[in-house]
PDB file of N, CA and C in Angstrom:
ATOM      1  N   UNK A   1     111.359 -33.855  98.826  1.00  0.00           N
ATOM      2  CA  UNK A   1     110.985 -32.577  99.401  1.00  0.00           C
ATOM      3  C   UNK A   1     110.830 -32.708 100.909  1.00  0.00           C
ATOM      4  N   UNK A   2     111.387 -33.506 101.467  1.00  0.00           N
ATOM      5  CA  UNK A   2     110.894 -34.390 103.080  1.00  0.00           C
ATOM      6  C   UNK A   2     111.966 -32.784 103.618  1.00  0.00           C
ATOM      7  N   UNK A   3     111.539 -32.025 104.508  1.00  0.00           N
ATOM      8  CA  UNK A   3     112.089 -31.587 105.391  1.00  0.00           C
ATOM      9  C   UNK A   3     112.161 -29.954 104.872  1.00  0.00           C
ATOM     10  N   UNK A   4     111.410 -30.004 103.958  1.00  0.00           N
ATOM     11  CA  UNK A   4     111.230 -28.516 102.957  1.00  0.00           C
ATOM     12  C   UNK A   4     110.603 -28.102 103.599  1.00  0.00           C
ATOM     13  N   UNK A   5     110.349 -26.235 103.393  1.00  0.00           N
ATOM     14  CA  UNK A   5     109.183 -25.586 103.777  1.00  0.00           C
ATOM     15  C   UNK A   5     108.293 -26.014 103.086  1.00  0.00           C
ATOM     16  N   UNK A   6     107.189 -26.176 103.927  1.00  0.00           N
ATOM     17  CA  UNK A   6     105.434 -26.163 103.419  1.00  0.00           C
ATOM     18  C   UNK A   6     105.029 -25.570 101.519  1.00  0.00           C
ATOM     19  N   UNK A   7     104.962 -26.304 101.389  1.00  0.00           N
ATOM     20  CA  UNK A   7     104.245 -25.707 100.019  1.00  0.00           C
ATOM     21  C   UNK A   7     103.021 -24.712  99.768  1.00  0.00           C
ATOM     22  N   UNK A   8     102.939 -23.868  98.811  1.00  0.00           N
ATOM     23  CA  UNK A   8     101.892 -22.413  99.196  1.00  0.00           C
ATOM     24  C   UNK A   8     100.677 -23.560  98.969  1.00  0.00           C
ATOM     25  N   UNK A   9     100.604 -24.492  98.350  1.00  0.00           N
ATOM     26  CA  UNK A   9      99.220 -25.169  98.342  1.00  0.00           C
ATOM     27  C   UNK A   9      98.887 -25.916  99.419  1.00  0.00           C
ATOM     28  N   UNK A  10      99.853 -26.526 100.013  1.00  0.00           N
ATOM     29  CA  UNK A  10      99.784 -27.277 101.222  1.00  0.00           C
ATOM     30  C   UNK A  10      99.218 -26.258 102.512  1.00  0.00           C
ATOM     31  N   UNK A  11      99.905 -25.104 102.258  1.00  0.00           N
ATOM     32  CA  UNK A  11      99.692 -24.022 103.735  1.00  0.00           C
ATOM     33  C   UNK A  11      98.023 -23.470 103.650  1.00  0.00           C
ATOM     34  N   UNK A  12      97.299 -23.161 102.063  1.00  0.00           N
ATOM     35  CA  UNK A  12      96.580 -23.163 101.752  1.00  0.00           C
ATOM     36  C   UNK A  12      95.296 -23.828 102.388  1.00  0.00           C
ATOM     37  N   UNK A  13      95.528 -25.425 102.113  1.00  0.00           N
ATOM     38  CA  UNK A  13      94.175 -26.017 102.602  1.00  0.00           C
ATOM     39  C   UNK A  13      94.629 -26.114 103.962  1.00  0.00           C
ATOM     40  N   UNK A  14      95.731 -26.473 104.932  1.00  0.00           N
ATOM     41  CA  UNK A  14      95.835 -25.870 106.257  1.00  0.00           C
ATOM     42  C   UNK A  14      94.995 -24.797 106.568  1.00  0.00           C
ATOM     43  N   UNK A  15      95.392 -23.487 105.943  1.00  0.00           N
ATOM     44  CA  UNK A  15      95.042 -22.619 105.961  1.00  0.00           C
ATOM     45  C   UNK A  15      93.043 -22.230 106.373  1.00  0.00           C
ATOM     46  N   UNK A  16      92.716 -22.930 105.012  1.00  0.00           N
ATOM     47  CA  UNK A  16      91.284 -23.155 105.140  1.00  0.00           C
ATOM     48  C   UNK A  16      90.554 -23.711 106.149  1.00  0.00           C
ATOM     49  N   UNK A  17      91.081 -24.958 106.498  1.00  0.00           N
ATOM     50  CA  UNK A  17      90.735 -26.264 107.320  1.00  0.00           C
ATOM     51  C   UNK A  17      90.519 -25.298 108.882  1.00  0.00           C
ATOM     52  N   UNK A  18      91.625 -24.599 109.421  1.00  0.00           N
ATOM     53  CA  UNK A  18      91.749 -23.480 110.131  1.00  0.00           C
ATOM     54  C   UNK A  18      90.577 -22.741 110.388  1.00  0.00           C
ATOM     55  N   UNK A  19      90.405 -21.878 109.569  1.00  0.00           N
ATOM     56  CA  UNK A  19      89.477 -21.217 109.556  1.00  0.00           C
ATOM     57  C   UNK A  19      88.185 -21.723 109.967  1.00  0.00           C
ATOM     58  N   UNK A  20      88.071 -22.835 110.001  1.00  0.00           N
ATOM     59  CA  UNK A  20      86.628 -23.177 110.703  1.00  0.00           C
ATOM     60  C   UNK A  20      86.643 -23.134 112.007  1.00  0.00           C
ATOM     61  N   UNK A  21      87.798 -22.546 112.710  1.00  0.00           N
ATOM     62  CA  UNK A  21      87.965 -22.315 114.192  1.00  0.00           C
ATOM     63  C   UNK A  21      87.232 -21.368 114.706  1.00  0.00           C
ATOM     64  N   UNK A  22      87.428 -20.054 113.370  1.00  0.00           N
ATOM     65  CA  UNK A  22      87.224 -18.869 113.333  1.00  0.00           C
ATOM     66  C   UNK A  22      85.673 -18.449 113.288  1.00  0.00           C
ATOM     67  N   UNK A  23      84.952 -19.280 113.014  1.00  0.00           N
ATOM     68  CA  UNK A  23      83.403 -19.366 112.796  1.00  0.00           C
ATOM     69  C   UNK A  23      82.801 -18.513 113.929  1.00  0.00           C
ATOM     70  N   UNK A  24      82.426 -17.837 114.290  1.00  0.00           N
ATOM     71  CA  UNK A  24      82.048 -17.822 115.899  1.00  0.00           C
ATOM     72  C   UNK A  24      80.537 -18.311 116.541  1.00  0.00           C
ATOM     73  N   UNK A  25      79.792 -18.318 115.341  1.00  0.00           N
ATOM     74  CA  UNK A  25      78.792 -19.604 116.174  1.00  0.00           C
ATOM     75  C   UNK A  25      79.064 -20.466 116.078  1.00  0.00           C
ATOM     76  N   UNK A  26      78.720 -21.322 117.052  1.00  0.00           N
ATOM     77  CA  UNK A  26      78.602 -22.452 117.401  1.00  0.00           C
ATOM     78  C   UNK A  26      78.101 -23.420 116.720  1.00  0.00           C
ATOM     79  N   UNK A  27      76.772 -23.277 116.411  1.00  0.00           N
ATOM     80  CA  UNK A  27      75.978 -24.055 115.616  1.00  0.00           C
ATOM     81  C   UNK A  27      76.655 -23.971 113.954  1.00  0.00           C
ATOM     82  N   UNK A  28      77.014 -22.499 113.663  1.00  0.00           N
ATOM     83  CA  UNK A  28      77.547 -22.700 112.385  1.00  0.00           C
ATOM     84  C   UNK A  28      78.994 -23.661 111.822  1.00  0.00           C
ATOM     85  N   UNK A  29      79.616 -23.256 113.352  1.00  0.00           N
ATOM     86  CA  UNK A  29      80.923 -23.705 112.755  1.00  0.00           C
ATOM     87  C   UNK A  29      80.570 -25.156 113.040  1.00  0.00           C
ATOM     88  N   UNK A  30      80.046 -26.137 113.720  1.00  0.00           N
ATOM     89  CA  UNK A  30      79.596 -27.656 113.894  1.00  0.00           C
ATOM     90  C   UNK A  30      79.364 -27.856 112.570  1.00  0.00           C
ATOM     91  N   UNK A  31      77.708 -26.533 112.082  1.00  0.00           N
ATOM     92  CA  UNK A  31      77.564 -27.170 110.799  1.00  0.00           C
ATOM     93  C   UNK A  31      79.356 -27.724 109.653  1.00  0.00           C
ATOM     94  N   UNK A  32      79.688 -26.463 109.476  1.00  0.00           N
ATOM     95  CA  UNK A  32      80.189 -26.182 108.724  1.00  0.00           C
ATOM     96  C   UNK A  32      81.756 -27.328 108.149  1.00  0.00           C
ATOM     97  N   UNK A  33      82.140 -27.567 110.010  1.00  0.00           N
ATOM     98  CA  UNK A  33      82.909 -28.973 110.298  1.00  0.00           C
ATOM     99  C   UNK A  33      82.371 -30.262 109.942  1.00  0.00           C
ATOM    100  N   UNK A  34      80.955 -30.290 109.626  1.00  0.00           N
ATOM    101  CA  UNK A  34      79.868 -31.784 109.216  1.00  0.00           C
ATOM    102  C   UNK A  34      80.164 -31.845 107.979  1.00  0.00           C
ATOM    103  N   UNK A  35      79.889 -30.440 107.204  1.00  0.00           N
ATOM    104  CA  UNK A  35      80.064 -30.588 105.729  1.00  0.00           C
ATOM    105  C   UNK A  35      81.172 -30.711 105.330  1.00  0.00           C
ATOM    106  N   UNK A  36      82.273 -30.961 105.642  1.00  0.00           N
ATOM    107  CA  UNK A  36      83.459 -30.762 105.989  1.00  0.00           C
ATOM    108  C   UNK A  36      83.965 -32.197 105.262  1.00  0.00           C
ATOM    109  N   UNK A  37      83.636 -32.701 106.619  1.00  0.00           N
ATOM    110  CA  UNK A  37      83.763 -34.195 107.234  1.00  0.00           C
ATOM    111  C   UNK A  37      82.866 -34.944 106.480  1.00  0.00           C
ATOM    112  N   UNK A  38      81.855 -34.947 105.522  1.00  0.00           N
ATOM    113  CA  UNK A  38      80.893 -35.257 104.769  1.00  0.00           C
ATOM    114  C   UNK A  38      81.790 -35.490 103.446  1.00  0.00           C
ATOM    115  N   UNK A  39      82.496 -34.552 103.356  1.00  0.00           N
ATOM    116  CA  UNK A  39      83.261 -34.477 101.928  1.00  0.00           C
ATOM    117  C   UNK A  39      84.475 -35.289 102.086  1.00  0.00           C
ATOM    118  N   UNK A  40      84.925 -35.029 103.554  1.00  0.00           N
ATOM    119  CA  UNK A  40      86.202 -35.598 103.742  1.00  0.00           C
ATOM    120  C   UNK A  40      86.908 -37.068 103.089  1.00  0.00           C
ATOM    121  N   UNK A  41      86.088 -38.280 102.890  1.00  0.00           N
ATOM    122  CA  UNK A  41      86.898 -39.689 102.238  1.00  0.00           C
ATOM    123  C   UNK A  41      86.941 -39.042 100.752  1.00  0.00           C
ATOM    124  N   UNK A  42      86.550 -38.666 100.030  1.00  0.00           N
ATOM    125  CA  UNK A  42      86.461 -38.131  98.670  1.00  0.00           C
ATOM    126  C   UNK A  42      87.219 -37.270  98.824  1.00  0.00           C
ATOM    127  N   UNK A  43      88.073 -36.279  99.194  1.00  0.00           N
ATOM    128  CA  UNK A  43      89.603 -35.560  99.571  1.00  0.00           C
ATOM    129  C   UNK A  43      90.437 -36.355  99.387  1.00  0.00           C
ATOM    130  N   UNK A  44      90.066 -37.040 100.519  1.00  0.00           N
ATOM    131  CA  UNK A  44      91.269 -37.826 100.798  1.00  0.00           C
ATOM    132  C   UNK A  44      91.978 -38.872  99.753  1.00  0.00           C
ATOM    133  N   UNK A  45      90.668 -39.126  99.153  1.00  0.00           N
ATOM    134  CA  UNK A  45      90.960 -40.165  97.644  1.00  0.00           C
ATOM    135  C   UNK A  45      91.503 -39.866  97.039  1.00  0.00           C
ATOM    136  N   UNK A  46      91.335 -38.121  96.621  1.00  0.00           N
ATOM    137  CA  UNK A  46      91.583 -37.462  95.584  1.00  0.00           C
ATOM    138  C   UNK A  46      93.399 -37.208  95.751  1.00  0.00           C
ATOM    139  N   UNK A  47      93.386 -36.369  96.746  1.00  0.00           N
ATOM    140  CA  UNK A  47      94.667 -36.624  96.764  1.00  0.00           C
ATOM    141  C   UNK A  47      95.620 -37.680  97.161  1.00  0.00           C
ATOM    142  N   UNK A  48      95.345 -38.565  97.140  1.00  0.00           N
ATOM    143  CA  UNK A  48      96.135 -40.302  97.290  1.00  0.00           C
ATOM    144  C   UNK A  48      95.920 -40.951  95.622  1.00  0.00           C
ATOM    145  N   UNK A  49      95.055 -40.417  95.151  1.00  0.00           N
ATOM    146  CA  UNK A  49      95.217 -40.378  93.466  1.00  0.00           C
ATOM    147  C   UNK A  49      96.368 -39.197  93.195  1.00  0.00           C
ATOM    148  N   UNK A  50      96.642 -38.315  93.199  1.00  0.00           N
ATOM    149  CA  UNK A  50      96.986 -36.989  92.801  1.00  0.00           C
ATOM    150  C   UNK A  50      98.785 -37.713  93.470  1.00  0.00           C
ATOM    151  N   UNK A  51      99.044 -38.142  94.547  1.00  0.00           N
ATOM    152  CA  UNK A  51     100.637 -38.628  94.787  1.00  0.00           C
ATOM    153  C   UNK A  51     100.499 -39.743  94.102  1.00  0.00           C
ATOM    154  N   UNK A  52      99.683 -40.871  93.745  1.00  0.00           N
ATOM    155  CA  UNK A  52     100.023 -42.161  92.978  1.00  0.00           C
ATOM    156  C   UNK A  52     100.142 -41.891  91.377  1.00  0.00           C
ATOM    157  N   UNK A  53      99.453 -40.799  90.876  1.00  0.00           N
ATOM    158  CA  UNK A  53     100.005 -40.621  90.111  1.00  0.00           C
ATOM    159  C   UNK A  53     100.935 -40.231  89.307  1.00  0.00           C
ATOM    160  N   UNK A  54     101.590 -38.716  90.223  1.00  0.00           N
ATOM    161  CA  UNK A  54     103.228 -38.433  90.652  1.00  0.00           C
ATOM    162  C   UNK A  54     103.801 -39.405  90.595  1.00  0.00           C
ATOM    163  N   UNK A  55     103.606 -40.074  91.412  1.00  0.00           N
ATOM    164  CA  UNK A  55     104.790 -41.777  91.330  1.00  0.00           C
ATOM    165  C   UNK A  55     105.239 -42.166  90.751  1.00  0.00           C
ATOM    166  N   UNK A  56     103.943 -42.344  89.824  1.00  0.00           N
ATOM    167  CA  UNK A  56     103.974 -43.722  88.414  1.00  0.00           C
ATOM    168  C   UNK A  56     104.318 -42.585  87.323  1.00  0.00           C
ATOM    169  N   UNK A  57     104.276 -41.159  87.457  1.00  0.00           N
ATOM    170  CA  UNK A  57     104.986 -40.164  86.256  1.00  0.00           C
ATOM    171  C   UNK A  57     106.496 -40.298  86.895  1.00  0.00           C
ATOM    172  N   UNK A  58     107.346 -39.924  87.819  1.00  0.00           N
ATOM    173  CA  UNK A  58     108.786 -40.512  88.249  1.00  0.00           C
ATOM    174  C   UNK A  58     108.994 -41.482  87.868  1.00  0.00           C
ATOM    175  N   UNK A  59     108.141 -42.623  87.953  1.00  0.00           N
ATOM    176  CA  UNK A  59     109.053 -43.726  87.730  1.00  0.00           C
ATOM    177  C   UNK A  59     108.877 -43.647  86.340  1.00  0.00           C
ATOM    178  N   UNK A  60     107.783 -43.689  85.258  1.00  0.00           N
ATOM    179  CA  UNK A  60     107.762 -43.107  84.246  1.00  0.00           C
ATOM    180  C   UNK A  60     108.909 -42.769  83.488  1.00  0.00           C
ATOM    181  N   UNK A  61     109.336 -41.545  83.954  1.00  0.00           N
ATOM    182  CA  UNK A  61     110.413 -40.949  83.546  1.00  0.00           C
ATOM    183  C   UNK A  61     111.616 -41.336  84.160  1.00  0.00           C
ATOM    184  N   UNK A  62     111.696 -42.769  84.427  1.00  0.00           N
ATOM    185  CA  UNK A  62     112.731 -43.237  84.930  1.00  0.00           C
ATOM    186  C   UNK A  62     113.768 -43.600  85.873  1.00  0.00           C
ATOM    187  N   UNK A  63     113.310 -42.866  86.877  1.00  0.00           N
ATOM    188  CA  UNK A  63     113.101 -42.609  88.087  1.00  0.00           C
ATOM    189  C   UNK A  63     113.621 -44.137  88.751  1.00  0.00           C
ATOM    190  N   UNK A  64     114.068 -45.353  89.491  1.00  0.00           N
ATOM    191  CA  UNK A  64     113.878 -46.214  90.394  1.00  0.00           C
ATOM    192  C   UNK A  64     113.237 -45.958  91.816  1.00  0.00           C
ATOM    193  N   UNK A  65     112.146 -47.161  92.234  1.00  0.00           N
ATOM    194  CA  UNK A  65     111.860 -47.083  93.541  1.00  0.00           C
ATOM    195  C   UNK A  65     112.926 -46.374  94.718  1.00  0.00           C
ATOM    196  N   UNK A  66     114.225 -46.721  94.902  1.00  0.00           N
ATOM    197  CA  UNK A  66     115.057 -45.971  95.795  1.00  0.00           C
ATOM    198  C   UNK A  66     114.922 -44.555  95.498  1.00  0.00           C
ATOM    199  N   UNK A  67     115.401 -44.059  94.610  1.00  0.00           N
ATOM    200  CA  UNK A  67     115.499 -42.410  94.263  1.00  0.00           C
ATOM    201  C   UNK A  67     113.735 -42.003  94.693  1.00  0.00           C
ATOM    202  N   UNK A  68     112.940 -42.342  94.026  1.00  0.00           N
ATOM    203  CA  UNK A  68     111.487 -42.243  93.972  1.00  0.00           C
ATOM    204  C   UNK A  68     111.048 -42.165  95.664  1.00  0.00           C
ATOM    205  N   UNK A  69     111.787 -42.860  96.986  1.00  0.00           N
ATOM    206  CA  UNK A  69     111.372 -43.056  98.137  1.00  0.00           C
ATOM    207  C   UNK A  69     112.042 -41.796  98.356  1.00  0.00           C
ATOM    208  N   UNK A  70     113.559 -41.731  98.336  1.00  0.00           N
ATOM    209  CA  UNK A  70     113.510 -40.421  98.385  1.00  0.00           C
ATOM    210  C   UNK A  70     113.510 -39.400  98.506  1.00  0.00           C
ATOM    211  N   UNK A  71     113.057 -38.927  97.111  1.00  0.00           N
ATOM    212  CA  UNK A  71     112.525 -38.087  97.079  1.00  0.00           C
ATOM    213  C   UNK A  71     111.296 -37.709  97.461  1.00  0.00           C
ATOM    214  N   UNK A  72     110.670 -38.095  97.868  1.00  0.00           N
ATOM    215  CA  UNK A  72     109.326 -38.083  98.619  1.00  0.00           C
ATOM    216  C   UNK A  72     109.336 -38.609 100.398  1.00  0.00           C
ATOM    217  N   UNK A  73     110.498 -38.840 100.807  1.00  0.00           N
ATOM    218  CA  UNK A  73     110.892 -39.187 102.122  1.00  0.00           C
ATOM    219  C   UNK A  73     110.003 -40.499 102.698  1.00  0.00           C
ATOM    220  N   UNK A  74     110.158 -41.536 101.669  1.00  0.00           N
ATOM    221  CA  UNK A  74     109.341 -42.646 102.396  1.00  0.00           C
ATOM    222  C   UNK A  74     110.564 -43.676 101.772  1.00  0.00           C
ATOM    223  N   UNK A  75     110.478 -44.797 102.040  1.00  0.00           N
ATOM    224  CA  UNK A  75     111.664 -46.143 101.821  1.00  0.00           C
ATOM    225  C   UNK A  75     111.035 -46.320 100.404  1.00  0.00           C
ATOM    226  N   UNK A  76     111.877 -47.039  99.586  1.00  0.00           N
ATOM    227  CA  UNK A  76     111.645 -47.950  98.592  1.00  0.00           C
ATOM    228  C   UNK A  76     110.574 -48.471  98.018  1.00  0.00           C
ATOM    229  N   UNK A  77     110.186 -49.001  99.253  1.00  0.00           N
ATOM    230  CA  UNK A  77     108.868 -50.233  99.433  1.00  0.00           C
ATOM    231  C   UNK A  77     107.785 -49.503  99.293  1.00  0.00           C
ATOM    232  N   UNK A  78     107.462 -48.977 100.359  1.00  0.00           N
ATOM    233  CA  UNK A  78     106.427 -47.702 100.326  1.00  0.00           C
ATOM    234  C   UNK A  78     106.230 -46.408  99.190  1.00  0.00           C
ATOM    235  N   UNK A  79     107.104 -46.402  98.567  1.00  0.00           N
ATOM    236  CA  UNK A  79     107.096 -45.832  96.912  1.00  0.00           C
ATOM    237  C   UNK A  79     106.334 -46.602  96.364  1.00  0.00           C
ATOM    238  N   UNK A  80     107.034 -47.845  95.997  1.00  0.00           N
ATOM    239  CA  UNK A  80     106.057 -48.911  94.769  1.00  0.00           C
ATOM    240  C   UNK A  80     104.881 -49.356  95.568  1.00  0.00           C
ATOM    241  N   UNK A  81     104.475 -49.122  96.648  1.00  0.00           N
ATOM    242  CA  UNK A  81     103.114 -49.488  97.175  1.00  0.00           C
ATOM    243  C   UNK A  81     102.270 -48.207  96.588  1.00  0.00           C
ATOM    244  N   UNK A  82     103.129 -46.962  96.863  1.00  0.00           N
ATOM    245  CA  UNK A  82     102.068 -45.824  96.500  1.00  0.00           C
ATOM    246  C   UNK A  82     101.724 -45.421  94.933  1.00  0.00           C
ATOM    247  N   UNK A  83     102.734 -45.804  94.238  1.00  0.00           N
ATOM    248  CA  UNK A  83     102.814 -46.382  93.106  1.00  0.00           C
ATOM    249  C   UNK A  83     101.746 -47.287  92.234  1.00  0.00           C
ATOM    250  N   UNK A  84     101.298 -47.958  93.154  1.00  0.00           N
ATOM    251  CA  UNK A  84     100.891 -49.565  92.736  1.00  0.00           C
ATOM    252  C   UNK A  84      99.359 -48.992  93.281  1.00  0.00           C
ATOM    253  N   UNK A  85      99.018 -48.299  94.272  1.00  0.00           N
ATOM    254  CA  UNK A  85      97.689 -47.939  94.818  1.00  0.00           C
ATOM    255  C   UNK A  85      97.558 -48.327  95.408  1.00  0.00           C
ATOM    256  N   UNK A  86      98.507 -48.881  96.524  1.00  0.00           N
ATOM    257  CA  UNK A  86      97.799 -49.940  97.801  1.00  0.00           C
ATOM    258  C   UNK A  86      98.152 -48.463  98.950  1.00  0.00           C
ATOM    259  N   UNK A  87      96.772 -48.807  99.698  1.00  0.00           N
ATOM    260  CA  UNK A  87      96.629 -47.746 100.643  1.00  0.00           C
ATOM    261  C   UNK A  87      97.033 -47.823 101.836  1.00  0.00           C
ATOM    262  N   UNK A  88      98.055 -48.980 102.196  1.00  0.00           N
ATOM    263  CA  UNK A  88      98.729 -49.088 103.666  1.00  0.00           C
ATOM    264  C   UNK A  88      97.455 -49.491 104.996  1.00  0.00           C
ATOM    265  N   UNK A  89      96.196 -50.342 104.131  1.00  0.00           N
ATOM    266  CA  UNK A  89      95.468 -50.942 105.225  1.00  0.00           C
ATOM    267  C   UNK A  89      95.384 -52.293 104.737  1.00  0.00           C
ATOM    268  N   UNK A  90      95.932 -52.777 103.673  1.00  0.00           N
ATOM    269  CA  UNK A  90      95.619 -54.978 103.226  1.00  0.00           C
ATOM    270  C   UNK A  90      97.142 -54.446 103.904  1.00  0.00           C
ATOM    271  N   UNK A  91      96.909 -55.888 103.778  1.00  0.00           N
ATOM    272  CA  UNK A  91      98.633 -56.431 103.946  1.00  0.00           C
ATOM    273  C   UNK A  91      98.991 -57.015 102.298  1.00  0.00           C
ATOM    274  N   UNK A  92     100.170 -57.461 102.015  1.00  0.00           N
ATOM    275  CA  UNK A  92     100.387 -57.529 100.414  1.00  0.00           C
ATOM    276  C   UNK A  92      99.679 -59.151 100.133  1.00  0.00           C
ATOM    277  N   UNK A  93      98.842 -58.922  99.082  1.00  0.00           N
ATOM    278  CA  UNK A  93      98.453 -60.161  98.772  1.00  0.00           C
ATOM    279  C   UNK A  93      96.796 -60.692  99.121  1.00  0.00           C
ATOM    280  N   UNK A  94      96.398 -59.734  99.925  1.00  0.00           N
ATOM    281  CA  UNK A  94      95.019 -59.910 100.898  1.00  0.00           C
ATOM    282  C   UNK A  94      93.991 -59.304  99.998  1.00  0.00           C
ATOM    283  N   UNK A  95      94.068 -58.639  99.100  1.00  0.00           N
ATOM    284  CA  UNK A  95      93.190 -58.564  98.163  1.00  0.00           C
ATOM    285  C   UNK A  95      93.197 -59.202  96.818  1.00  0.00           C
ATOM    286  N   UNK A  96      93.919 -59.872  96.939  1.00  0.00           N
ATOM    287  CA  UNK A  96      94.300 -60.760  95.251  1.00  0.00           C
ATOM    288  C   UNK A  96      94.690 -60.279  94.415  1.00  0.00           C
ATOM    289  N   UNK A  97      95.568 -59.039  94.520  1.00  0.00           N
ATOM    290  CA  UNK A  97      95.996 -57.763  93.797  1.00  0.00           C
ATOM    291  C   UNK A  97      97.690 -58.620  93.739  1.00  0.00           C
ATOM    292  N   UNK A  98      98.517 -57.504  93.040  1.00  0.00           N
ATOM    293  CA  UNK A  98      99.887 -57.736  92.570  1.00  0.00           C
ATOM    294  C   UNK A  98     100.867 -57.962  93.752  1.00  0.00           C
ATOM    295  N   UNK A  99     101.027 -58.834  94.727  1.00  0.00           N
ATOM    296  CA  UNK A  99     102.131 -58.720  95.882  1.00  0.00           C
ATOM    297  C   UNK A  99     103.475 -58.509  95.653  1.00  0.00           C
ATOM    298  N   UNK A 100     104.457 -58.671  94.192  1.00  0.00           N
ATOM    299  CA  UNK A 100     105.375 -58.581  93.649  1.00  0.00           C
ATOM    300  C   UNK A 100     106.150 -57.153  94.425  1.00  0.00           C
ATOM    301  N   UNK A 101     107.335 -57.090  95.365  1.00  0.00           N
ATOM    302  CA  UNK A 101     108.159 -56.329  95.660  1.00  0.00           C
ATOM    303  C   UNK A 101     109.013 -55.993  94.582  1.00  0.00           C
ATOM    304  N   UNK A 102     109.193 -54.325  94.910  1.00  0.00           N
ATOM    305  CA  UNK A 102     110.060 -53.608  94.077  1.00  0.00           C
ATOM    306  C   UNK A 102     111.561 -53.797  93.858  1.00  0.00           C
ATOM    307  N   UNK A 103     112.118 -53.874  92.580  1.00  0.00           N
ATOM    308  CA  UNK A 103     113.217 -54.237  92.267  1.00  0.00           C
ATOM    309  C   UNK A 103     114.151 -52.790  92.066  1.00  0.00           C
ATOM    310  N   UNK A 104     115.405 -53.047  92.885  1.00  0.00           N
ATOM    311  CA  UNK A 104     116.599 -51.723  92.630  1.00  0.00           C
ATOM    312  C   UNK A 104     116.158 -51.048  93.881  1.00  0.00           C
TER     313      UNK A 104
END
């Protein structure tokens, strides 16, 4: 989907995130950016669960790492990493996790 229009869910939380511009106090909209930002690593998890699991349903269904990159506009490698749950801050192997590169 690399180079598609925006998705209505994607434009959505844009959409929202936005709107805290719109606040016009001051004090509220700070608050409102704290609680925000309070919630924010738990988002972010959520949806980095929500594409790793996409992944591992493609490849699932048969899918190879090449086709799987993609279609999602990232290389090979970076599929079976997102795949695999590594979050692009170890390097492979630095947590004692699976370092094994993707085959095809």
């Amino acid at each position: 989907m690399a180079d598609a229009e925006e998705r209505p869910e994607v434009a959505a939380v844009r959409t929202a995130v936005r709107a805290l511009e719109a606040i016009p106090d001051a004090t509220e909209r700070a608050t409102a950016a704290t609680e925000l930002l309070r919630g924010w690593p738990e988002l972010h998890r959520l949806v980095r669960e929500i594409r790793e699991h996409a992944v591992m349903t493609m490849h699932g269904q048969g899918m190879d790492w090449p086709e799987i990159g993609r279609a999602i506009g990232v290389d090979r490698s970076r599929a079976w990493r997102i795949g695999h749950g590594h979050d692009g801050k170890r390097r492979a192997g630095a947590s004692g996790g699976d370092a094994r590169q993707p085959e095809g």
